[in-house]
PDB file of N, CA and C in Angstrom:
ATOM      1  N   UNK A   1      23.544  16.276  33.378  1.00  0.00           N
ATOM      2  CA  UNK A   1      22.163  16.683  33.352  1.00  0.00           C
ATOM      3  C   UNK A   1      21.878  17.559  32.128  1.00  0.00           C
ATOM      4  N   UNK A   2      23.054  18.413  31.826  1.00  0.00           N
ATOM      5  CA  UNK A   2      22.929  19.313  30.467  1.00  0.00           C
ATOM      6  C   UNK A   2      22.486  18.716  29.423  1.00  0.00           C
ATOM      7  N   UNK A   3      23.541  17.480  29.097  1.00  0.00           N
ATOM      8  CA  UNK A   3      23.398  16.830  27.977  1.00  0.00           C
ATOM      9  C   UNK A   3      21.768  16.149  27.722  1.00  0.00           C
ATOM     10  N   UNK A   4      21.876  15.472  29.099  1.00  0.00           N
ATOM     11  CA  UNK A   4      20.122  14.783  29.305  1.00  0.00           C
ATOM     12  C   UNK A   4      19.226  15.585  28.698  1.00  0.00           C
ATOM     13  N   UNK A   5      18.851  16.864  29.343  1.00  0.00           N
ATOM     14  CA  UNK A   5      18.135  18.023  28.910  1.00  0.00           C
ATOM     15  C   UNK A   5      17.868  18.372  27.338  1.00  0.00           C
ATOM     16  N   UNK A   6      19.584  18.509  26.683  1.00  0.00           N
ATOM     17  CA  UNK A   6      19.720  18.782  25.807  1.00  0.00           C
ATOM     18  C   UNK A   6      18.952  17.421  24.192  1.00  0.00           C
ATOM     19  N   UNK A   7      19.191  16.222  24.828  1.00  0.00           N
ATOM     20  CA  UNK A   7      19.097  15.206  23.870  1.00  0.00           C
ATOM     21  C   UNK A   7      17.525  15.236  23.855  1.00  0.00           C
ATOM     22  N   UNK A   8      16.904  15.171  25.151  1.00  0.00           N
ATOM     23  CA  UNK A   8      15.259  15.073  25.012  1.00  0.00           C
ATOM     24  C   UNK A   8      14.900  16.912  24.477  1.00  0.00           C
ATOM     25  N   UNK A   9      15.240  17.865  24.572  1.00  0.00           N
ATOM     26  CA  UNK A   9      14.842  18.937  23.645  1.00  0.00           C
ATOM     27  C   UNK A   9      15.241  18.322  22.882  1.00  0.00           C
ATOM     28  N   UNK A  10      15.886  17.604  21.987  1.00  0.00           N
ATOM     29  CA  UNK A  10      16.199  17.538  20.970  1.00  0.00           C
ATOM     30  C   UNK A  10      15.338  16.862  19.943  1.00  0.00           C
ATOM     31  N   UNK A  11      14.918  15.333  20.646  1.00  0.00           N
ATOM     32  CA  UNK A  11      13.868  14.796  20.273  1.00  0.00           C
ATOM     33  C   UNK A  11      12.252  15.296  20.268  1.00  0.00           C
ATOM     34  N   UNK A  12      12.100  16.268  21.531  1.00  0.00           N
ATOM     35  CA  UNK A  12      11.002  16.654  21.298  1.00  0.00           C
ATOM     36  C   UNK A  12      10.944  17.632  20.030  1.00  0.00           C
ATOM     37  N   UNK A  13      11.857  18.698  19.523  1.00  0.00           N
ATOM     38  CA  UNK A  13      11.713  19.159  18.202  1.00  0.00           C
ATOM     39  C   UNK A  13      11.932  18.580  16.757  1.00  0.00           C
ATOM     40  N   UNK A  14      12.487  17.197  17.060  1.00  0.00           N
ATOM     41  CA  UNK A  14      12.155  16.090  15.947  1.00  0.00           C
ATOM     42  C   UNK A  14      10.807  15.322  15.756  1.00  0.00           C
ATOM     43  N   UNK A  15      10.016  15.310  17.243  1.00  0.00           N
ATOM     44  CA  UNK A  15       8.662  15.066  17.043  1.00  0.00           C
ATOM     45  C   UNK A  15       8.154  16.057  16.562  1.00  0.00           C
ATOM     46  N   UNK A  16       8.058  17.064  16.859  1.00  0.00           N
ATOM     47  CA  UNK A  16       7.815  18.301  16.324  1.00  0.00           C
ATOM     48  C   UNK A  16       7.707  18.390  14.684  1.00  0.00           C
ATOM     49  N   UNK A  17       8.819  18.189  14.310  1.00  0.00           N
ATOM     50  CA  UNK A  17       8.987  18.215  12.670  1.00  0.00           C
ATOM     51  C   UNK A  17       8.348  17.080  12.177  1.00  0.00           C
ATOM     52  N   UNK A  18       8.204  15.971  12.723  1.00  0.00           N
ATOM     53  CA  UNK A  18       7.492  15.167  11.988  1.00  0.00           C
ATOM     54  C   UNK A  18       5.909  15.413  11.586  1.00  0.00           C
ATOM     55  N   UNK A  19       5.607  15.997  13.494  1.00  0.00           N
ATOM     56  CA  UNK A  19       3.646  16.286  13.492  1.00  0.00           C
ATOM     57  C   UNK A  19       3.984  17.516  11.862  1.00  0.00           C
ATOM     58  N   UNK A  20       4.677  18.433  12.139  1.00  0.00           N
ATOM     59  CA  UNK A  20       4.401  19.311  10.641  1.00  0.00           C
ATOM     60  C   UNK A  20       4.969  18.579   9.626  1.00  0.00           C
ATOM     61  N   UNK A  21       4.948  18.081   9.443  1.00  0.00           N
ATOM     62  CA  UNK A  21       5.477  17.382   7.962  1.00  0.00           C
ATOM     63  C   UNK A  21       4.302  16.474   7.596  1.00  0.00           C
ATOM     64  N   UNK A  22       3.850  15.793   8.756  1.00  0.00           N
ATOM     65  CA  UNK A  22       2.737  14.809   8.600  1.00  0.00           C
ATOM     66  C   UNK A  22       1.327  15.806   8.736  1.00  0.00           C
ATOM     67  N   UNK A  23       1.395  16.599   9.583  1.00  0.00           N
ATOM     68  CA  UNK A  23       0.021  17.880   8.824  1.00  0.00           C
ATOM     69  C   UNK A  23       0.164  18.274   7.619  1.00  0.00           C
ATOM     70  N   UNK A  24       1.224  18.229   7.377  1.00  0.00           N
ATOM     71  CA  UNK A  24       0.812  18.916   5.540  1.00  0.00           C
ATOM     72  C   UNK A  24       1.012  18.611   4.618  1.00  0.00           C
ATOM     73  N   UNK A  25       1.563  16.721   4.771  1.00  0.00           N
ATOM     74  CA  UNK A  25       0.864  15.662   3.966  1.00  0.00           C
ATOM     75  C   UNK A  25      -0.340  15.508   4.143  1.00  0.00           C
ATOM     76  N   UNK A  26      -1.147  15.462   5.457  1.00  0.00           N
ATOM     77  CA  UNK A  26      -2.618  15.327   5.691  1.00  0.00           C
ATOM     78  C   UNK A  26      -3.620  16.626   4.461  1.00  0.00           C
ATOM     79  N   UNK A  27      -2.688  17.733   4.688  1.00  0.00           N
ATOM     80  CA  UNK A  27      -3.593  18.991   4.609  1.00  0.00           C
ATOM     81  C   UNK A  27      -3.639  18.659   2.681  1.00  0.00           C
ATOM     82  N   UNK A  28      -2.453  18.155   1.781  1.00  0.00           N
ATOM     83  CA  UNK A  28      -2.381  18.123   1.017  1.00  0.00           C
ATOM     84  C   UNK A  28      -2.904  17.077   0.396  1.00  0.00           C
ATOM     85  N   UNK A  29      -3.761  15.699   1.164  1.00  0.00           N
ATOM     86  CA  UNK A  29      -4.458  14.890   0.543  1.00  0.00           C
ATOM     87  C   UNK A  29      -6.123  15.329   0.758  1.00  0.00           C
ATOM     88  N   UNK A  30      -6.332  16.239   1.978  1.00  0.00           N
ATOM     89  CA  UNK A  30      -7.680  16.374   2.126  1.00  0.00           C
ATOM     90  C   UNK A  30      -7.904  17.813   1.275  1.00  0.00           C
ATOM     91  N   UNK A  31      -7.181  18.372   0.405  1.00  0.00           N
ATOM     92  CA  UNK A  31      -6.947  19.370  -0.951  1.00  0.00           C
ATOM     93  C   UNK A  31      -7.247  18.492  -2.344  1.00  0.00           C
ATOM     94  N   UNK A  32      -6.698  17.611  -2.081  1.00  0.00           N
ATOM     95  CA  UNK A  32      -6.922  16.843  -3.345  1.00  0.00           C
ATOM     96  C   UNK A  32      -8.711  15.601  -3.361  1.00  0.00           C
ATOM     97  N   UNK A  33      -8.622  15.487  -1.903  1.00  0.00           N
ATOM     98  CA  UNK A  33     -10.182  14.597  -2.215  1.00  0.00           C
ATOM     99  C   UNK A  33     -10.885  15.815  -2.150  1.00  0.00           C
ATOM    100  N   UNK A  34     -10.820  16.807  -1.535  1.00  0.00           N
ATOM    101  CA  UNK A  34     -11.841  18.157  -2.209  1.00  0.00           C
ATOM    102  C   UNK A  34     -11.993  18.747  -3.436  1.00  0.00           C
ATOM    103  N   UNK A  35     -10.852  18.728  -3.572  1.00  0.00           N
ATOM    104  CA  UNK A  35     -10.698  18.596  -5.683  1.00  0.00           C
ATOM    105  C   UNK A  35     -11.483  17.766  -6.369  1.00  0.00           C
ATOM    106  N   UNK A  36     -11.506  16.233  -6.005  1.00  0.00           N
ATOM    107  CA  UNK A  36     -11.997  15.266  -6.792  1.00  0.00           C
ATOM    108  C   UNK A  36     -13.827  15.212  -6.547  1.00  0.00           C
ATOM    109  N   UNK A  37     -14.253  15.623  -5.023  1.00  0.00           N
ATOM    110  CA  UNK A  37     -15.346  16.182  -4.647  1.00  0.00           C
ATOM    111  C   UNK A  37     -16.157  17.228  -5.765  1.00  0.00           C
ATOM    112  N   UNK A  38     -15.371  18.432  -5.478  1.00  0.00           N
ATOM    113  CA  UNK A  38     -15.871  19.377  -6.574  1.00  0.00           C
ATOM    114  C   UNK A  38     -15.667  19.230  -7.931  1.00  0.00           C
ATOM    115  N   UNK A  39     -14.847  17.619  -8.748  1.00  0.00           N
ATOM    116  CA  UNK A  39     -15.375  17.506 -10.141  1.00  0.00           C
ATOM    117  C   UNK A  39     -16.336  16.867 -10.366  1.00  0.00           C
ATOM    118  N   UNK A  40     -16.429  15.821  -9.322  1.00  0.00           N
ATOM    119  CA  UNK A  40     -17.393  14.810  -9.255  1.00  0.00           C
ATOM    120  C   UNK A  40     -18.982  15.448  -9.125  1.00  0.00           C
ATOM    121  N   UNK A  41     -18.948  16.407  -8.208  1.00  0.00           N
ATOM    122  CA  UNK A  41     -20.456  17.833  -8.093  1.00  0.00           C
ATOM    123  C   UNK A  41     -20.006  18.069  -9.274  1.00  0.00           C
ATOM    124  N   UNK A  42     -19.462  18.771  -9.780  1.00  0.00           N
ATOM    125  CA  UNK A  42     -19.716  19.391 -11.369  1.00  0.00           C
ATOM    126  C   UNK A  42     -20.178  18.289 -12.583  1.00  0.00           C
ATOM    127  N   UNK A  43     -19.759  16.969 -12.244  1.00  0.00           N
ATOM    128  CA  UNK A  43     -20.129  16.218 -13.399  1.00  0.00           C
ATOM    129  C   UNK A  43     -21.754  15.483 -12.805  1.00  0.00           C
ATOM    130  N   UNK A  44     -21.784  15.795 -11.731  1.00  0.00           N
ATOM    131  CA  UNK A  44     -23.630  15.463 -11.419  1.00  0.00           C
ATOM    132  C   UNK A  44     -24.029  16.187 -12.184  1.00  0.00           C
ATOM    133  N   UNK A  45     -23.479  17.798 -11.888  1.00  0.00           N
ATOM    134  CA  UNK A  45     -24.499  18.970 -12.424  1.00  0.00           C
ATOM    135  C   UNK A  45     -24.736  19.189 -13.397  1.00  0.00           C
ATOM    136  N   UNK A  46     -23.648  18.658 -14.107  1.00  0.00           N
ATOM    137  CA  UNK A  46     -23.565  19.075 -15.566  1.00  0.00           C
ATOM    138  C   UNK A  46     -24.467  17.269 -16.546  1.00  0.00           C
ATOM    139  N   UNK A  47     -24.533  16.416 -15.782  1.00  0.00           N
ATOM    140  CA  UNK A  47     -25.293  15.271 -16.563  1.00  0.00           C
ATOM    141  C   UNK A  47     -26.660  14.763 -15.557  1.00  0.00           C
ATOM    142  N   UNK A  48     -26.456  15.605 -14.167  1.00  0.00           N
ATOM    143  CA  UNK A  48     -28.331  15.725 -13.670  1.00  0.00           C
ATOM    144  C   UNK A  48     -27.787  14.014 -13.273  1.00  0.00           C
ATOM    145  N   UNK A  49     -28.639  14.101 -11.945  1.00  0.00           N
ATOM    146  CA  UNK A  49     -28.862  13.147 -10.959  1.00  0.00           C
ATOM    147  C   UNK A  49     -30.206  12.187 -11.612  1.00  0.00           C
ATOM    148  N   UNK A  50     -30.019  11.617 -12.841  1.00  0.00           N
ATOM    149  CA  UNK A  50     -31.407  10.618 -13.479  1.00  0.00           C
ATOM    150  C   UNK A  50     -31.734   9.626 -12.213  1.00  0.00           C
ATOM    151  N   UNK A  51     -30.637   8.788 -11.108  1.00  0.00           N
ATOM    152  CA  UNK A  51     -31.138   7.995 -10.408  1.00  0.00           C
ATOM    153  C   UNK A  51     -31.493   6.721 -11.290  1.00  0.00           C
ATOM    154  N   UNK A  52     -30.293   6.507 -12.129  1.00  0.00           N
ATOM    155  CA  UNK A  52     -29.919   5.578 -12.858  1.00  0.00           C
ATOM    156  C   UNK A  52     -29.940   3.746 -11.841  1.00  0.00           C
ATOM    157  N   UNK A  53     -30.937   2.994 -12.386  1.00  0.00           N
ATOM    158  CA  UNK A  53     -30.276   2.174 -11.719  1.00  0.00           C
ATOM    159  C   UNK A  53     -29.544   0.737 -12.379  1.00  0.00           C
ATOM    160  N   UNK A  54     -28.995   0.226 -12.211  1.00  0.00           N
ATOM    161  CA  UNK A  54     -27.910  -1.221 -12.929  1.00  0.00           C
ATOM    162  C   UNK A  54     -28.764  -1.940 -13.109  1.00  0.00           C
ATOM    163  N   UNK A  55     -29.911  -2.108 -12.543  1.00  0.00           N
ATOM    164  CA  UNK A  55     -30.632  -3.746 -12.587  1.00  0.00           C
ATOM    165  C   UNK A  55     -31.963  -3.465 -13.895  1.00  0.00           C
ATOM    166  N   UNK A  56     -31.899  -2.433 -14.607  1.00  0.00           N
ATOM    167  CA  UNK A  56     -32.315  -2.201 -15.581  1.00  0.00           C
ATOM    168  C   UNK A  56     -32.277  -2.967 -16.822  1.00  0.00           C
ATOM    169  N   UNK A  57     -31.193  -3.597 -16.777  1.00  0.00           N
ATOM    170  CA  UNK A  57     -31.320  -4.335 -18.164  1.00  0.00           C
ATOM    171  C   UNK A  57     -30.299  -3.368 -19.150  1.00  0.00           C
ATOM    172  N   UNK A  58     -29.708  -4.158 -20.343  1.00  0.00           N
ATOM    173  CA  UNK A  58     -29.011  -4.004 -21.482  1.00  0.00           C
ATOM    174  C   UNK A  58     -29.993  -2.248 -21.942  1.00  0.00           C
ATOM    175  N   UNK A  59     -29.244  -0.984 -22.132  1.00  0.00           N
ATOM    176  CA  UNK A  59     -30.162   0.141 -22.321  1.00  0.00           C
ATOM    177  C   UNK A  59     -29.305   0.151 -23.931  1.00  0.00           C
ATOM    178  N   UNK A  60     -30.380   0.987 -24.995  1.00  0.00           N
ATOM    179  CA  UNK A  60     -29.295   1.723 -26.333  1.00  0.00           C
ATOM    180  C   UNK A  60     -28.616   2.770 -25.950  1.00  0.00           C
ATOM    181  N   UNK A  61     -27.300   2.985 -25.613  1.00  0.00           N
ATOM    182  CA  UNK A  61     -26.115   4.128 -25.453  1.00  0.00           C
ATOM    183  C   UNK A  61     -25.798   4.747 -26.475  1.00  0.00           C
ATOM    184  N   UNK A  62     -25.564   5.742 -26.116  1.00  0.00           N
ATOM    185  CA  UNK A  62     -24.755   6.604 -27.019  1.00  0.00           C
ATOM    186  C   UNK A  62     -23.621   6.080 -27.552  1.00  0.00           C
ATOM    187  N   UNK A  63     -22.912   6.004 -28.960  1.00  0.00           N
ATOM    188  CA  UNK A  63     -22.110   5.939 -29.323  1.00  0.00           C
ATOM    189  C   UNK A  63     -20.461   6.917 -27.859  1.00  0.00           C
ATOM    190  N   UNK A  64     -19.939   5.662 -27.748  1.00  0.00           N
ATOM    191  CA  UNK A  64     -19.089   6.007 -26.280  1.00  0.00           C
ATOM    192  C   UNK A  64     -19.578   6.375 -25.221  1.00  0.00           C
ATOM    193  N   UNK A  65     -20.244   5.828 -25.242  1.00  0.00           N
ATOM    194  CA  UNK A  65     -21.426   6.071 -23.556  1.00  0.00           C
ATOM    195  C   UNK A  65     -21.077   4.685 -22.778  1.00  0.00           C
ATOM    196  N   UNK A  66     -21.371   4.560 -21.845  1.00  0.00           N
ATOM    197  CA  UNK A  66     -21.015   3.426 -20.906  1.00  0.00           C
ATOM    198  C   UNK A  66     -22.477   2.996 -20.660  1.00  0.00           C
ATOM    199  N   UNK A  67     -22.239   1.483 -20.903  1.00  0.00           N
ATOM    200  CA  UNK A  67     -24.266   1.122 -20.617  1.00  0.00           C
ATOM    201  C   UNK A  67     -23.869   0.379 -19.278  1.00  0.00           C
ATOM    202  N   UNK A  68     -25.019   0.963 -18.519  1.00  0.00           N
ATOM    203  CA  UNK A  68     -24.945   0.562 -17.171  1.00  0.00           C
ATOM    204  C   UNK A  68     -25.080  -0.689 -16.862  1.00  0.00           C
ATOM    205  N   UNK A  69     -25.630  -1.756 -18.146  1.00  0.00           N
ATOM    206  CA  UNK A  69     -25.530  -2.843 -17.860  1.00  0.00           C
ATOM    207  C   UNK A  69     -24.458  -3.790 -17.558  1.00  0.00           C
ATOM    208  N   UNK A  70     -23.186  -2.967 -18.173  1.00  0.00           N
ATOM    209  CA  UNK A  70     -22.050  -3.337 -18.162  1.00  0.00           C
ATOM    210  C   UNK A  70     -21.207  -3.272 -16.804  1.00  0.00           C
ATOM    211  N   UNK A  71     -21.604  -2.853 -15.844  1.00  0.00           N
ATOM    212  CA  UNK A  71     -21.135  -1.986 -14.646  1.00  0.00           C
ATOM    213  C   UNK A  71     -21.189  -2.917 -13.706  1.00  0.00           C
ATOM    214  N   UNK A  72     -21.810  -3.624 -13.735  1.00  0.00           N
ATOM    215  CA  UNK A  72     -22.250  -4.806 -12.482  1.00  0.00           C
ATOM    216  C   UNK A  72     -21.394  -5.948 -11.982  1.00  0.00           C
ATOM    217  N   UNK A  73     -20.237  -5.615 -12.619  1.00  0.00           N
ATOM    218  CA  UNK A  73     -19.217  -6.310 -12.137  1.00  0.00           C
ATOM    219  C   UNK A  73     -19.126  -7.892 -12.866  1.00  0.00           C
ATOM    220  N   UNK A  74     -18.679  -8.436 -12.586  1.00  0.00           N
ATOM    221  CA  UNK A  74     -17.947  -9.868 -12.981  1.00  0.00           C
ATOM    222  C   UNK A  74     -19.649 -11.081 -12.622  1.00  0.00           C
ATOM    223  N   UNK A  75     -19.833 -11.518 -13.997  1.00  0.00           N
ATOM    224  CA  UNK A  75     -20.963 -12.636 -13.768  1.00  0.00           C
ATOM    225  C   UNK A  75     -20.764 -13.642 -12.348  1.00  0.00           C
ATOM    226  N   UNK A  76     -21.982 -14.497 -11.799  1.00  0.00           N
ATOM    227  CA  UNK A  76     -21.887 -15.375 -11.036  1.00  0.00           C
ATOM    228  C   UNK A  76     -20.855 -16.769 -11.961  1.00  0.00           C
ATOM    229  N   UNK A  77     -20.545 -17.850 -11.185  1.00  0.00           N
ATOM    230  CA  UNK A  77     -20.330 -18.891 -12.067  1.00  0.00           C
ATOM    231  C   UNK A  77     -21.119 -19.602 -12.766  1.00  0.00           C
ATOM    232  N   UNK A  78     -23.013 -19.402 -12.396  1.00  0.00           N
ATOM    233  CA  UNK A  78     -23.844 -20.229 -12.972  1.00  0.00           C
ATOM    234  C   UNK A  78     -24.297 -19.301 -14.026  1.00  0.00           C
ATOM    235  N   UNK A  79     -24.358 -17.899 -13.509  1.00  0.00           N
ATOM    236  CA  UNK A  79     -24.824 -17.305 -14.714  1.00  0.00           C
ATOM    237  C   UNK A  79     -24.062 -16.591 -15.675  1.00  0.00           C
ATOM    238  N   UNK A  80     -22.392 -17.539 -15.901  1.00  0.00           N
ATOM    239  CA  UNK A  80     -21.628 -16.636 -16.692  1.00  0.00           C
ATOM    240  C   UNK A  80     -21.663 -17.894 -17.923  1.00  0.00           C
ATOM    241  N   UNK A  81     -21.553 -17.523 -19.349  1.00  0.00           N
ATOM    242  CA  UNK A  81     -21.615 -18.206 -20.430  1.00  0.00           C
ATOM    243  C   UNK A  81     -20.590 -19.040 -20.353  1.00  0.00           C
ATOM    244  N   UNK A  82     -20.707 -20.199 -20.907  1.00  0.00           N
ATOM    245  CA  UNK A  82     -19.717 -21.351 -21.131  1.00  0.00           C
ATOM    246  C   UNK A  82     -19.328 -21.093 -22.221  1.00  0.00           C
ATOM    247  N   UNK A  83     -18.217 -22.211 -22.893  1.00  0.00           N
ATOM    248  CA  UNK A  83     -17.630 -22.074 -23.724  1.00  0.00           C
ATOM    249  C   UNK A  83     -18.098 -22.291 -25.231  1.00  0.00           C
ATOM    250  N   UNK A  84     -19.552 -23.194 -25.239  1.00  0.00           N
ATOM    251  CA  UNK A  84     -20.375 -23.607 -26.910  1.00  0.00           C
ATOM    252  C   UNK A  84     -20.827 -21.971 -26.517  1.00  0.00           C
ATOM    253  N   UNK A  85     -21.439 -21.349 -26.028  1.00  0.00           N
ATOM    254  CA  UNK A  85     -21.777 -20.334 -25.863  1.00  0.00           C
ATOM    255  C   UNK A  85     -20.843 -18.824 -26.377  1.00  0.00           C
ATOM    256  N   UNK A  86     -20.011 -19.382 -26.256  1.00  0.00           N
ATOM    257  CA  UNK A  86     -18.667 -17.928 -26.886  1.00  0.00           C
ATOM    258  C   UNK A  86     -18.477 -18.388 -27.907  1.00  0.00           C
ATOM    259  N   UNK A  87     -18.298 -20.070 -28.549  1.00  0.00           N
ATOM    260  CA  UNK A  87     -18.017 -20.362 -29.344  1.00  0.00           C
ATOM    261  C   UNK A  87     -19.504 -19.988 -30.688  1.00  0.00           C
ATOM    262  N   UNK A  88     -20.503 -20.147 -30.146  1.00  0.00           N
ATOM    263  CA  UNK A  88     -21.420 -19.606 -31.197  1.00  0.00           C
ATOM    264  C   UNK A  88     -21.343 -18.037 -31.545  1.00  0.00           C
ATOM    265  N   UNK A  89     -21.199 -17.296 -30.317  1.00  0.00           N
ATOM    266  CA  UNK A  89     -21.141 -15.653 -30.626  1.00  0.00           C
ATOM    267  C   UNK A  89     -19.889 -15.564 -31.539  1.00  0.00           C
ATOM    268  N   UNK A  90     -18.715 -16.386 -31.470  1.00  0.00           N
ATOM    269  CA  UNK A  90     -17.723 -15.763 -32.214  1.00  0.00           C
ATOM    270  C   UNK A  90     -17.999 -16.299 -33.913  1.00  0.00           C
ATOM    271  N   UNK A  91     -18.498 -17.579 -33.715  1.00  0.00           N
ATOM    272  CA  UNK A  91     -19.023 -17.987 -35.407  1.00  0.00           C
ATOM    273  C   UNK A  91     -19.696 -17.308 -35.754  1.00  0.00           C
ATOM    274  N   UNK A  92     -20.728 -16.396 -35.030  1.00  0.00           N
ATOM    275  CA  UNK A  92     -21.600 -15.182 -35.523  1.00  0.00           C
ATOM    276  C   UNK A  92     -20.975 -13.860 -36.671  1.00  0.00           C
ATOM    277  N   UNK A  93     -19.874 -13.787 -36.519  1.00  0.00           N
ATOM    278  CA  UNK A  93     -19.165 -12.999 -36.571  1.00  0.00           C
ATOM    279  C   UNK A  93     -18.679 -12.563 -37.724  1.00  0.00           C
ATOM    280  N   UNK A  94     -18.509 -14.138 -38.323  1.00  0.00           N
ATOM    281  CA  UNK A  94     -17.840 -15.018 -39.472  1.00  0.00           C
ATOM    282  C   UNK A  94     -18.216 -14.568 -40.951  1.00  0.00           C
TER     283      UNK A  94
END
Protein backbone atom coordinates (compact mmCIF):
# COMPACT_ATOMS: atom_id res chain seq x y z
CA UNK A 1 0.00 0.00 0.00
CA UNK A 2 3.17 2.26 0.79
CA UNK A 3 4.57 1.89 -2.44
CA UNK A 4 0.91 2.44 -4.17
CA UNK A 5 0.65 5.70 -2.19
CA UNK A 6 4.06 6.54 -2.85
CA UNK A 7 4.06 6.07 -6.94
CA UNK A 8 0.63 8.11 -7.33
CA UNK A 9 2.27 11.08 -4.99
CA UNK A 10 4.67 10.74 -7.24
CA UNK A 11 2.87 11.28 -10.39
CA UNK A 12 0.69 13.73 -8.99
CA UNK A 13 3.93 16.08 -8.42
CA UNK A 14 5.01 15.30 -12.02
CA UNK A 15 1.62 16.65 -13.08
CA UNK A 16 2.36 19.28 -11.01
CA UNK A 17 5.64 20.23 -12.75
CA UNK A 18 4.32 20.03 -15.94
CA UNK A 19 0.95 22.54 -15.12
CA UNK A 20 4.20 25.00 -13.99
CA UNK A 21 6.28 24.58 -16.74
CA UNK A 22 3.32 24.83 -19.13
CA UNK A 23 2.10 28.20 -17.13
CA UNK A 24 5.16 29.82 -17.84
CA UNK A 25 5.45 28.88 -21.32
CA UNK A 26 1.81 30.27 -21.48
CA UNK A 27 2.82 33.39 -19.29
CA UNK A 28 5.90 33.88 -21.62
CA UNK A 29 3.99 33.88 -24.99
CA UNK A 30 1.09 36.10 -23.69
CA UNK A 31 4.46 38.68 -22.70
CA UNK A 32 5.48 38.54 -26.03
CA UNK A 33 1.92 39.08 -28.01
CA UNK A 34 1.69 42.08 -25.49
CA UNK A 35 4.97 43.24 -26.71
CA UNK A 36 4.00 42.96 -30.31
CA UNK A 37 0.48 44.70 -29.20
CA UNK A 38 2.26 47.68 -27.73
CA UNK A 39 4.57 48.14 -31.04
CA UNK A 40 1.90 47.70 -33.23
CA UNK A 41 -0.21 50.83 -30.86
CA UNK A 42 2.94 52.75 -31.15
CA UNK A 43 3.25 52.39 -34.91
CA UNK A 44 -0.69 53.45 -35.29
CA UNK A 45 0.31 56.38 -33.16
CA UNK A 46 3.13 57.34 -34.52
CA UNK A 47 1.67 57.07 -38.55
CA UNK A 48 -2.27 57.98 -37.35
CA UNK A 49 -5.15 55.66 -38.14
CA UNK A 50 -5.79 57.37 -42.13
CA UNK A 51 -8.39 54.30 -42.58
CA UNK A 52 -6.49 53.41 -45.57
CA UNK A 53 -8.38 51.33 -47.82
CA UNK A 54 -6.80 48.52 -50.69
CA UNK A 55 -9.53 48.93 -53.20
CA UNK A 56 -8.22 52.39 -53.91
CA UNK A 57 -6.31 51.88 -56.79
CA UNK A 58 -2.38 52.09 -57.75
CA UNK A 59 -1.53 55.46 -55.07
CA UNK A 60 2.22 57.67 -55.71
CA UNK A 61 4.39 56.27 -52.55
CA UNK A 62 7.02 57.38 -51.04
CA UNK A 63 10.24 56.34 -52.20
CA UNK A 64 10.22 52.77 -49.83
CA UNK A 65 6.77 53.07 -48.87
CA UNK A 66 4.56 50.10 -49.53
CA UNK A 67 1.56 51.02 -52.01
CA UNK A 68 -1.41 49.49 -50.80
CA UNK A 69 -2.20 48.47 -54.08
CA UNK A 70 0.25 45.94 -53.84
CA UNK A 71 -1.20 44.26 -50.66
CA UNK A 72 -4.17 42.50 -52.07
CA UNK A 73 -2.72 39.44 -52.42
CA UNK A 74 -2.18 37.13 -55.47
CA UNK A 75 -4.40 38.18 -58.85
CA UNK A 76 -7.60 36.04 -59.85
CA UNK A 77 -6.73 33.65 -62.90
CA UNK A 78 -8.83 35.85 -65.28
CA UNK A 79 -7.56 38.91 -64.05
CA UNK A 80 -3.86 38.02 -63.81
CA UNK A 81 -1.68 39.05 -67.07
CA UNK A 82 -0.70 36.44 -69.57
CA UNK A 83 2.32 35.90 -71.06
CA UNK A 84 2.25 38.60 -74.63
CA UNK A 85 1.41 40.75 -71.73
CA UNK A 86 4.84 40.35 -69.59
CA UNK A 87 6.35 39.85 -72.73
CA UNK A 88 5.50 43.53 -73.88
CA UNK A 89 6.30 45.11 -70.28
CA UNK A 90 9.69 43.46 -70.43
CA UNK A 91 10.44 44.80 -74.23
CA UNK A 92 9.48 48.10 -72.60
CA UNK A 93 12.41 48.06 -70.81
CA UNK A 94 14.79 47.53 -73.69
Amino acid sequence: MAAKLTDVTTRIYEACGFQDITGQRITKVVGALKAIEAKVASIIAAFGDRGDTMDDGPRAAAPGAVELSLLNGPQLPTAAMDQSDIDRLLASFD
